[in-house]
C-alpha atoms as a PDB file:
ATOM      1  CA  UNK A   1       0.000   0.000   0.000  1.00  0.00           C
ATOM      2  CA  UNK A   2       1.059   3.493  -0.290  1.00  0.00           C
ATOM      3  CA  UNK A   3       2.630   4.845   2.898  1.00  0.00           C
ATOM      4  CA  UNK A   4      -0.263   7.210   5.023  1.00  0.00           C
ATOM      5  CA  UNK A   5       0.724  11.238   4.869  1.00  0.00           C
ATOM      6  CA  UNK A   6       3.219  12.189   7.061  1.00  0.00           C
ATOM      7  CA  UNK A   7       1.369  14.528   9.581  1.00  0.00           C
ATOM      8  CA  UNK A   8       2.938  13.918  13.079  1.00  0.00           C
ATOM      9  CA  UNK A   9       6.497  15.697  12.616  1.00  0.00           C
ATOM     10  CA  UNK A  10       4.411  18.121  11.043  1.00  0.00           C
ATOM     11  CA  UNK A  11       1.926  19.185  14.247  1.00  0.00           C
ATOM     12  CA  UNK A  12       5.070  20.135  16.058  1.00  0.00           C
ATOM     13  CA  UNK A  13       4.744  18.237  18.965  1.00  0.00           C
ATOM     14  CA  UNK A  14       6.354  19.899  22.544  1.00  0.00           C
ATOM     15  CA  UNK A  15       5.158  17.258  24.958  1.00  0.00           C
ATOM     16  CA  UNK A  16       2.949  14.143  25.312  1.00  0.00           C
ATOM     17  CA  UNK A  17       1.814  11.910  27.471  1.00  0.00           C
ATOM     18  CA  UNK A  18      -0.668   8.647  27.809  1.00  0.00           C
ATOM     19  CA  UNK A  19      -2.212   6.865  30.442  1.00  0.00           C
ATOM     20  CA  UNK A  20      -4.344   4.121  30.685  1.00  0.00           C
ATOM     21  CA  UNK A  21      -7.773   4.766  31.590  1.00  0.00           C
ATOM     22  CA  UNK A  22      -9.055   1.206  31.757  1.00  0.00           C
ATOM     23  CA  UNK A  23      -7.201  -2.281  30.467  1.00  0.00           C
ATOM     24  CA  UNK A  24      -8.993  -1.206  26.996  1.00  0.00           C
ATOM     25  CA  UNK A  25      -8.739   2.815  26.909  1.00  0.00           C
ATOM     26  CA  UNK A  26      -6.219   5.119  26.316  1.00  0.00           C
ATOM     27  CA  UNK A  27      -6.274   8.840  26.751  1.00  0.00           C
ATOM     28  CA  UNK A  28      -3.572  10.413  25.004  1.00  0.00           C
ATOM     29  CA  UNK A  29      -2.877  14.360  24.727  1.00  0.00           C
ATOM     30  CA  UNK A  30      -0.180  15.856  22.495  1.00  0.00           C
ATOM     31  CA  UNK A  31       0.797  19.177  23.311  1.00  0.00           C
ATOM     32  CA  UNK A  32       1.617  21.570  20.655  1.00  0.00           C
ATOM     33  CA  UNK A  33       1.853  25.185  19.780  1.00  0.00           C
ATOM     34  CA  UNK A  34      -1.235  25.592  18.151  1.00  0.00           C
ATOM     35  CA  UNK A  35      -3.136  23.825  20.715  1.00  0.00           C
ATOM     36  CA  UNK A  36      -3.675  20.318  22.414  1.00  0.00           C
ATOM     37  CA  UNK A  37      -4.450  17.166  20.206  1.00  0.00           C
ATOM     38  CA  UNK A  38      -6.495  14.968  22.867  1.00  0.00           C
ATOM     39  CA  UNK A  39      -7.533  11.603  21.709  1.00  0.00           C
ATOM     40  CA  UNK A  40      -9.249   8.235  23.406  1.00  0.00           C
ATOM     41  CA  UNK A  41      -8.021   4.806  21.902  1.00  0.00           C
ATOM     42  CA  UNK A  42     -10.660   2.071  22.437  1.00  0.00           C
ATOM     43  CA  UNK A  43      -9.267  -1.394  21.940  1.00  0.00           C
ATOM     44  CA  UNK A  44      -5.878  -3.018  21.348  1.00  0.00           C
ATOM     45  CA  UNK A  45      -3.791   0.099  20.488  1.00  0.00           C
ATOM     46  CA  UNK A  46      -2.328  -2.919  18.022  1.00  0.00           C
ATOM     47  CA  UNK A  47      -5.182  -3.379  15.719  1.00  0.00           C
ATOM     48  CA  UNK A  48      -5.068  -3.600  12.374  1.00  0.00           C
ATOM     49  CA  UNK A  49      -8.755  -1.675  11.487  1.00  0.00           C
ATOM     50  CA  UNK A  50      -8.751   1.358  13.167  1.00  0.00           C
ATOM     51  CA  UNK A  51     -12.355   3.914  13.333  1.00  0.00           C
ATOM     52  CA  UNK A  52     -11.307   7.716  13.610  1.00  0.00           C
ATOM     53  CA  UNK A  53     -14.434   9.636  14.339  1.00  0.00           C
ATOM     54  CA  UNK A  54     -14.393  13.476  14.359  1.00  0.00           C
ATOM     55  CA  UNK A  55     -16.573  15.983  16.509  1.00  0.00           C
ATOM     56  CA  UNK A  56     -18.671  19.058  14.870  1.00  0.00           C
ATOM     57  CA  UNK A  57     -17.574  22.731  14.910  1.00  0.00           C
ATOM     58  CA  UNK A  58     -17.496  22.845  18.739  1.00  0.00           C
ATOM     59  CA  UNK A  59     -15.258  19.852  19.142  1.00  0.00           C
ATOM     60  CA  UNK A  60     -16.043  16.971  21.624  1.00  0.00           C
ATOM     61  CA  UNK A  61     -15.318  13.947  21.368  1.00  0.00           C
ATOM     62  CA  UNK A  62     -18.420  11.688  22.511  1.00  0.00           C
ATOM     63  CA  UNK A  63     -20.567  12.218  19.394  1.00  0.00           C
ATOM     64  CA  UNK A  64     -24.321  12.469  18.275  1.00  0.00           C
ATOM     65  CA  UNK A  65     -27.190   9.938  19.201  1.00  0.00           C
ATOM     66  CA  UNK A  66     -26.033  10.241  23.102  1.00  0.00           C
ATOM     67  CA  UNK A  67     -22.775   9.173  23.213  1.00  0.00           C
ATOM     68  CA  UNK A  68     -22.644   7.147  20.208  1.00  0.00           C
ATOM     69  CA  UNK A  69     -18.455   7.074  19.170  1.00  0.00           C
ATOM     70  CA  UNK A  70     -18.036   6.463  23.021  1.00  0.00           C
ATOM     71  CA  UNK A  71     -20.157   3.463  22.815  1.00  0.00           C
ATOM     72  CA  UNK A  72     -19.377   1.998  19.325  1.00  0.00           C
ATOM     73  CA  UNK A  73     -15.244   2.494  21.254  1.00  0.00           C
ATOM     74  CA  UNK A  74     -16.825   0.077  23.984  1.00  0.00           C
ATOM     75  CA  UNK A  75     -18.276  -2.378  21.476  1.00  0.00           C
ATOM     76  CA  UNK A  76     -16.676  -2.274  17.994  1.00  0.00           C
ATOM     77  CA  UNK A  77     -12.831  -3.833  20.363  1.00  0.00           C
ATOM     78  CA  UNK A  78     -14.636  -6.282  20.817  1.00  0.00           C
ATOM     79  CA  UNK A  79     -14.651  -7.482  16.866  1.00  0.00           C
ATOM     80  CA  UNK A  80     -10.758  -6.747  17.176  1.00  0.00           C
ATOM     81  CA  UNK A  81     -11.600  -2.928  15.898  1.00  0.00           C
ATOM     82  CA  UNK A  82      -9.693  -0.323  17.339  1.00  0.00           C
ATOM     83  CA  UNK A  83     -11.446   3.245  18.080  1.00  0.00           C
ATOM     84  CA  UNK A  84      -9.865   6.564  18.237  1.00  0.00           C
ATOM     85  CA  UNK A  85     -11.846   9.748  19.171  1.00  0.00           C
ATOM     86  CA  UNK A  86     -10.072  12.458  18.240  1.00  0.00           C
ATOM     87  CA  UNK A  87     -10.478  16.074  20.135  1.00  0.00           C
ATOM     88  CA  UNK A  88      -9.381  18.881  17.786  1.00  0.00           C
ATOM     89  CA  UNK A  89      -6.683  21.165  18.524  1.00  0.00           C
ATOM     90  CA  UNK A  90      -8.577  24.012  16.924  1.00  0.00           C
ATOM     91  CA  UNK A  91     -12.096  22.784  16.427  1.00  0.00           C
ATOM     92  CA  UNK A  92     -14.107  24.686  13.298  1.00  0.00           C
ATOM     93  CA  UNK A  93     -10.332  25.057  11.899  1.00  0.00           C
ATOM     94  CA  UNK A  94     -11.383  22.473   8.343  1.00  0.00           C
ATOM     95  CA  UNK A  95      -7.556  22.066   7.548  1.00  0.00           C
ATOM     96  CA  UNK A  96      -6.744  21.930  10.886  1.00  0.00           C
ATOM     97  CA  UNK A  97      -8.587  18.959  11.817  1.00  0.00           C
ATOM     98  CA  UNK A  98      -8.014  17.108   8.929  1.00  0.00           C
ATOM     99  CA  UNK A  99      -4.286  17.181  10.297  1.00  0.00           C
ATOM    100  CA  UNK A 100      -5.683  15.944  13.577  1.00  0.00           C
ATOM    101  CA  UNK A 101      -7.024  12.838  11.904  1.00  0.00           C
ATOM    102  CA  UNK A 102      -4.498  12.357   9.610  1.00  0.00           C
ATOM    103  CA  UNK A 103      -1.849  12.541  12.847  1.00  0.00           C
ATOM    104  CA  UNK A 104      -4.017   9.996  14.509  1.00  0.00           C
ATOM    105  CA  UNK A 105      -3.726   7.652  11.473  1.00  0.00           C
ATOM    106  CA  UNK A 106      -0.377   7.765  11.106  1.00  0.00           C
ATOM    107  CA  UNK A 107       0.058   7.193  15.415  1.00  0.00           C
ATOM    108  CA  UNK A 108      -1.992   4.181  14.971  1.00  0.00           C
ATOM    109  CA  UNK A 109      -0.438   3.035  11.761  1.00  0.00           C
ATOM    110  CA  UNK A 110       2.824   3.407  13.448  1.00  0.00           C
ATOM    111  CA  UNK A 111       1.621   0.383  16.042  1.00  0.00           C
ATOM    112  CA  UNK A 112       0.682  -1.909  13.170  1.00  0.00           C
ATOM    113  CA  UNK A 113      -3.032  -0.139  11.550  1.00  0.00           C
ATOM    114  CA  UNK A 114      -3.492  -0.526   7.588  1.00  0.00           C
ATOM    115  CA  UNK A 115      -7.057   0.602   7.011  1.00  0.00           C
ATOM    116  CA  UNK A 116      -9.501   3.106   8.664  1.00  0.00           C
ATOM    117  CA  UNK A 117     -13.095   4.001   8.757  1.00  0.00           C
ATOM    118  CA  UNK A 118     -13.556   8.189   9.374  1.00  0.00           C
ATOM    119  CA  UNK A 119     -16.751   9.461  10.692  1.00  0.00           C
ATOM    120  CA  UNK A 120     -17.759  12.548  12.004  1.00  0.00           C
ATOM    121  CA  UNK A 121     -20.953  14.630  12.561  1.00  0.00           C
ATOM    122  CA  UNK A 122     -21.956  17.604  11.058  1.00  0.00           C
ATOM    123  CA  UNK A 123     -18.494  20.066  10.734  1.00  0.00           C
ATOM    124  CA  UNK A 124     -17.021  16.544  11.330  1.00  0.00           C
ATOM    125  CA  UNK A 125     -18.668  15.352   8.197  1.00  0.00           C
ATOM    126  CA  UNK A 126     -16.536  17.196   6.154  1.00  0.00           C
ATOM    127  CA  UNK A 127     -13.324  16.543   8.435  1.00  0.00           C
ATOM    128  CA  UNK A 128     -14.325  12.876   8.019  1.00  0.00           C
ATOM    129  CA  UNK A 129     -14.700  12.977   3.903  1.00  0.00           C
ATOM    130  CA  UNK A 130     -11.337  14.917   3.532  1.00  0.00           C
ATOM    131  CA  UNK A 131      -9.586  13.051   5.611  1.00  0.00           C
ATOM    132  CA  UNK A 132     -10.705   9.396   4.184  1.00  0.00           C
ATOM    133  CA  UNK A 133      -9.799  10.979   0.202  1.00  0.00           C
ATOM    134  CA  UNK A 134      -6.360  11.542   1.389  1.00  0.00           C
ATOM    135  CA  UNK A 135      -5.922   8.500   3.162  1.00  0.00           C
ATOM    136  CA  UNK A 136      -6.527   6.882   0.101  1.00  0.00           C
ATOM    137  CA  UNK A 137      -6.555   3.447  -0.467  1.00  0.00           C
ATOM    138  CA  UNK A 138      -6.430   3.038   3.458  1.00  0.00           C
ATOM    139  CA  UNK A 139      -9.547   4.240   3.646  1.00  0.00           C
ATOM    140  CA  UNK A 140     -12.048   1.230   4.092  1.00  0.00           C
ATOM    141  CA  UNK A 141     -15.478   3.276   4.716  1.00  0.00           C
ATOM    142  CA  UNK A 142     -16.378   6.982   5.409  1.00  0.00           C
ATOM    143  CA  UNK A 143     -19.529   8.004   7.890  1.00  0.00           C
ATOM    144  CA  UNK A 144     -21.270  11.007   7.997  1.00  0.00           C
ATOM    145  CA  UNK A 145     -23.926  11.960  10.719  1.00  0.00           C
ATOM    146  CA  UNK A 146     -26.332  15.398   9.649  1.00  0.00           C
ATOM    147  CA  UNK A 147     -22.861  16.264   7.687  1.00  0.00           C
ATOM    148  CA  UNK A 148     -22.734  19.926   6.266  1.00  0.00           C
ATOM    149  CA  UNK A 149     -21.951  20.305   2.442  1.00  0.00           C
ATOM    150  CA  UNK A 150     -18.779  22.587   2.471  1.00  0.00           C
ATOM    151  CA  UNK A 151     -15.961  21.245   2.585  1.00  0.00           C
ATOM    152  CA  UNK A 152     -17.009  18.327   1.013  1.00  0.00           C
ATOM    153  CA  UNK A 153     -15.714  18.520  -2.321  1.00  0.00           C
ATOM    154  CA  UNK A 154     -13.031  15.702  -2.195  1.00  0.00           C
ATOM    155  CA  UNK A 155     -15.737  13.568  -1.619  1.00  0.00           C
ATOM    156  CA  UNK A 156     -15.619  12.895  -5.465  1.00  0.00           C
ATOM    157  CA  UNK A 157     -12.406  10.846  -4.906  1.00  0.00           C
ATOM    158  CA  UNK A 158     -13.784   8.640  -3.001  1.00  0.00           C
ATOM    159  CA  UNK A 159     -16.661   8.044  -5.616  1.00  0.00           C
ATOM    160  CA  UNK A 160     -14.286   7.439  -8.385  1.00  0.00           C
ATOM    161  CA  UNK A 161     -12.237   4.770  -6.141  1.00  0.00           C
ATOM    162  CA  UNK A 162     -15.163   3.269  -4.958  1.00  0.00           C
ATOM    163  CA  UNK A 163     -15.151   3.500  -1.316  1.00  0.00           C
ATOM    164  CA  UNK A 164     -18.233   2.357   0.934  1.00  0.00           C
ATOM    165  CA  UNK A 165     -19.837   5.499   2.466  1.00  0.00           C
ATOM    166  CA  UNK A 166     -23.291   6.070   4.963  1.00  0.00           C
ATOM    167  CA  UNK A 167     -24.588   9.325   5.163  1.00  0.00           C
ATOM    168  CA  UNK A 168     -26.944   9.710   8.071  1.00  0.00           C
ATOM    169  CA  UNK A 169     -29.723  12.808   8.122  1.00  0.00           C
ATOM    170  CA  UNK A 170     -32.485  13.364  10.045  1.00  0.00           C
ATOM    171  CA  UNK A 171     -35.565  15.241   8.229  1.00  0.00           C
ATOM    172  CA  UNK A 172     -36.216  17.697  10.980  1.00  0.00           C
ATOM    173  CA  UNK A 173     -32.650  18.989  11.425  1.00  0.00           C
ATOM    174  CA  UNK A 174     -32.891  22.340  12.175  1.00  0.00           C
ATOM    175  CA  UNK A 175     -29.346  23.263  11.748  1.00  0.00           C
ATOM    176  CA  UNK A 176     -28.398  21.051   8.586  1.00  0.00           C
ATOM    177  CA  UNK A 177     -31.010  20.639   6.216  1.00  0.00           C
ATOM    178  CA  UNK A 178     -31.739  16.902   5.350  1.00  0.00           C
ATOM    179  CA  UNK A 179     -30.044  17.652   1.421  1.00  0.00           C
ATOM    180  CA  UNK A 180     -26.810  19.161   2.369  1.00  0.00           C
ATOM    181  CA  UNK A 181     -26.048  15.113   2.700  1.00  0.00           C
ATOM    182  CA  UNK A 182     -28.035  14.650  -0.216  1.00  0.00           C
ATOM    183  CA  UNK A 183     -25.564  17.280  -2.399  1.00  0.00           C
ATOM    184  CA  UNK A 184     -22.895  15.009  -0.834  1.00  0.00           C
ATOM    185  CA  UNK A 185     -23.637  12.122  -1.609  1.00  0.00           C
ATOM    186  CA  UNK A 186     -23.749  13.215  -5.368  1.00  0.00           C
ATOM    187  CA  UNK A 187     -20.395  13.969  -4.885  1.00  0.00           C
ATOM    188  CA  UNK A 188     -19.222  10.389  -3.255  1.00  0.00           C
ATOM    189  CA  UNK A 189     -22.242   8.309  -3.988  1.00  0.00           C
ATOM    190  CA  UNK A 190     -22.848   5.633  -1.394  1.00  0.00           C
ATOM    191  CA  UNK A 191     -26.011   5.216   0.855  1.00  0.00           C
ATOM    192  CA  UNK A 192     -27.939   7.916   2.339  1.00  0.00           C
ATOM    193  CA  UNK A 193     -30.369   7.062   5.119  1.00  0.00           C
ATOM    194  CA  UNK A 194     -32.827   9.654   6.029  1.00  0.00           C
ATOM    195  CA  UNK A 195     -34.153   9.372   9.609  1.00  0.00           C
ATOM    196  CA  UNK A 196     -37.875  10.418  10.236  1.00  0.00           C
ATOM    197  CA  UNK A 197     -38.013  12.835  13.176  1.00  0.00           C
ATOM    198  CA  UNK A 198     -34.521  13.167  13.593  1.00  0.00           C
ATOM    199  CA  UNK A 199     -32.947  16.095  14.886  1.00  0.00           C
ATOM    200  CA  UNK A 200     -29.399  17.919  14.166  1.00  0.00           C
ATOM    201  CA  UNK A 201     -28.238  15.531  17.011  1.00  0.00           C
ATOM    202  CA  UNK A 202     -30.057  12.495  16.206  1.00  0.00           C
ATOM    203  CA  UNK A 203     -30.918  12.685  19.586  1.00  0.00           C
ATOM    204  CA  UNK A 204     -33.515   9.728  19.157  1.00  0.00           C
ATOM    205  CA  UNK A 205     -32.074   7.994  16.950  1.00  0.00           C
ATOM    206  CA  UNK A 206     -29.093   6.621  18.907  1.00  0.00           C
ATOM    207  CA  UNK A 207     -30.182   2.653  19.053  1.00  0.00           C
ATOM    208  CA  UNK A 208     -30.390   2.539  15.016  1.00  0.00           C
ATOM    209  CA  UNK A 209     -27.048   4.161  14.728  1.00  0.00           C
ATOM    210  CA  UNK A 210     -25.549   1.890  17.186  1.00  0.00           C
ATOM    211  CA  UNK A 211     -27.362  -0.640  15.595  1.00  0.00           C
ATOM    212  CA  UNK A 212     -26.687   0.160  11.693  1.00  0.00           C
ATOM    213  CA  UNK A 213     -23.176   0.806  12.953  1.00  0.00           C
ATOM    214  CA  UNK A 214     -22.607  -1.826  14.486  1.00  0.00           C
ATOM    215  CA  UNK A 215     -22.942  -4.009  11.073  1.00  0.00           C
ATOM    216  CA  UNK A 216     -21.810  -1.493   8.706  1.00  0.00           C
ATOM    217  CA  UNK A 217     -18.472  -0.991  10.098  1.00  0.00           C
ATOM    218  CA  UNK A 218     -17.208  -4.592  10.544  1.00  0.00           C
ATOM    219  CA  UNK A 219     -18.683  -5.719   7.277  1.00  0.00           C
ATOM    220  CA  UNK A 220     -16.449  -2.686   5.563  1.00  0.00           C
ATOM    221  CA  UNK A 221     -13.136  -3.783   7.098  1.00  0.00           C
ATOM    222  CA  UNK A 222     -14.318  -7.695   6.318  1.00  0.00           C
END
């Protein structure tokens, strides 16, 4: 395969640290000049298939649907799936984050990781779409949840190298419009699933995610 961008020399590291939270969690912060990269690594930190999922404008790192990228981290180890959660060191920053992900690729390609899944909600849904075109033909999958459209414009590589993507929108998002995923995914085809009632958060719509999820992802790296 072709190696994954270098992006880790490139954040300018000062300091970092790591500490086990539990047997299977990691919290790891990386302290640079332009702020602290903070990220949570669910699973064997050995894994080949690796999820990165990325927060919205405001950062955060537990996700949409309550909580959902902490919970698929507790479940998806369990299919030998690594997790990372990545906190942005300048969240709303597009380029920015993308070198957040890209970092944590190349940290857990470093301990043996060949192909990812990105995800992110809303902001993140760009974030997530850049990030998987330029991890090229690592990239195994790409999620969106109520993604926004800009920034979204490399999703056409991923189209034209055919790689699996779920776009998730609820039809009463107040925030992102139902067809900002639906201009996406004319740009990177793949399968949109509109969710009746659902909200900016997908606030009820957390045990379909988990559930949709929960098959989608494995199946990808499969």
């Amino acid at each position: 395969m072709i190696p994954l961008p270098e992006a880790l020399s490139a954040l300018g590291v000062i300091a970092h640290q790591n500490v086990a939270v539990t047997p299977a969690l990691r919290h790891f912060e990386l302290a640079t000049w332009e702020g602290l990269l903070t990220l949570f690594w669910h699973g064997d930190t050995e894994e080949r298939h690796v999820v990165l999922t990325c927060g919205g404008a405001l950062g955060g790192v537990l996700g949409p649907g309550h909580g959902l990228f902490h919970d698929l981290g507790q479940r998806l180890p369990e299919q030998g799936i690594g997790v990372l959660r990545v906190g942005y060191r300048r969240p709303n920053d597009l380029d920015a984050c993308v070198h957040d992900v890209l970092a944590a690729a190349e940290l857990a390609a470093r301990q043996g990781a060949e192909r990812f899944i990105t995800m992110g909600h809303s902001f993140g849904g760009a974030v997530a779409i850049q990030a998987g075109a330029l991890l090229g033909q690592h990239t195994a999958g790409v999620v969106t949840l109520a993604t926004q459209s800009a920034g979204c414009e490399e999703g056409e590589s991923l189209a034209t190298n055919k790689v699996p993507v779920i776009l998730f929108h609820g039809d009463r998002d107040d925030i992102l419009p139902y067809y900002a995923s639906q201009m996406v995914q004319m740009l990177c085809g793949g399968e949109l699933v509109i969710i009746p009632g659902g909200d900016h958060r997908l606030s009820a719509a957390g045990d379909e995610l988990r559930q949709r999820l929960g098959e989608w992802i494995p199946a990808r790296f499969a």
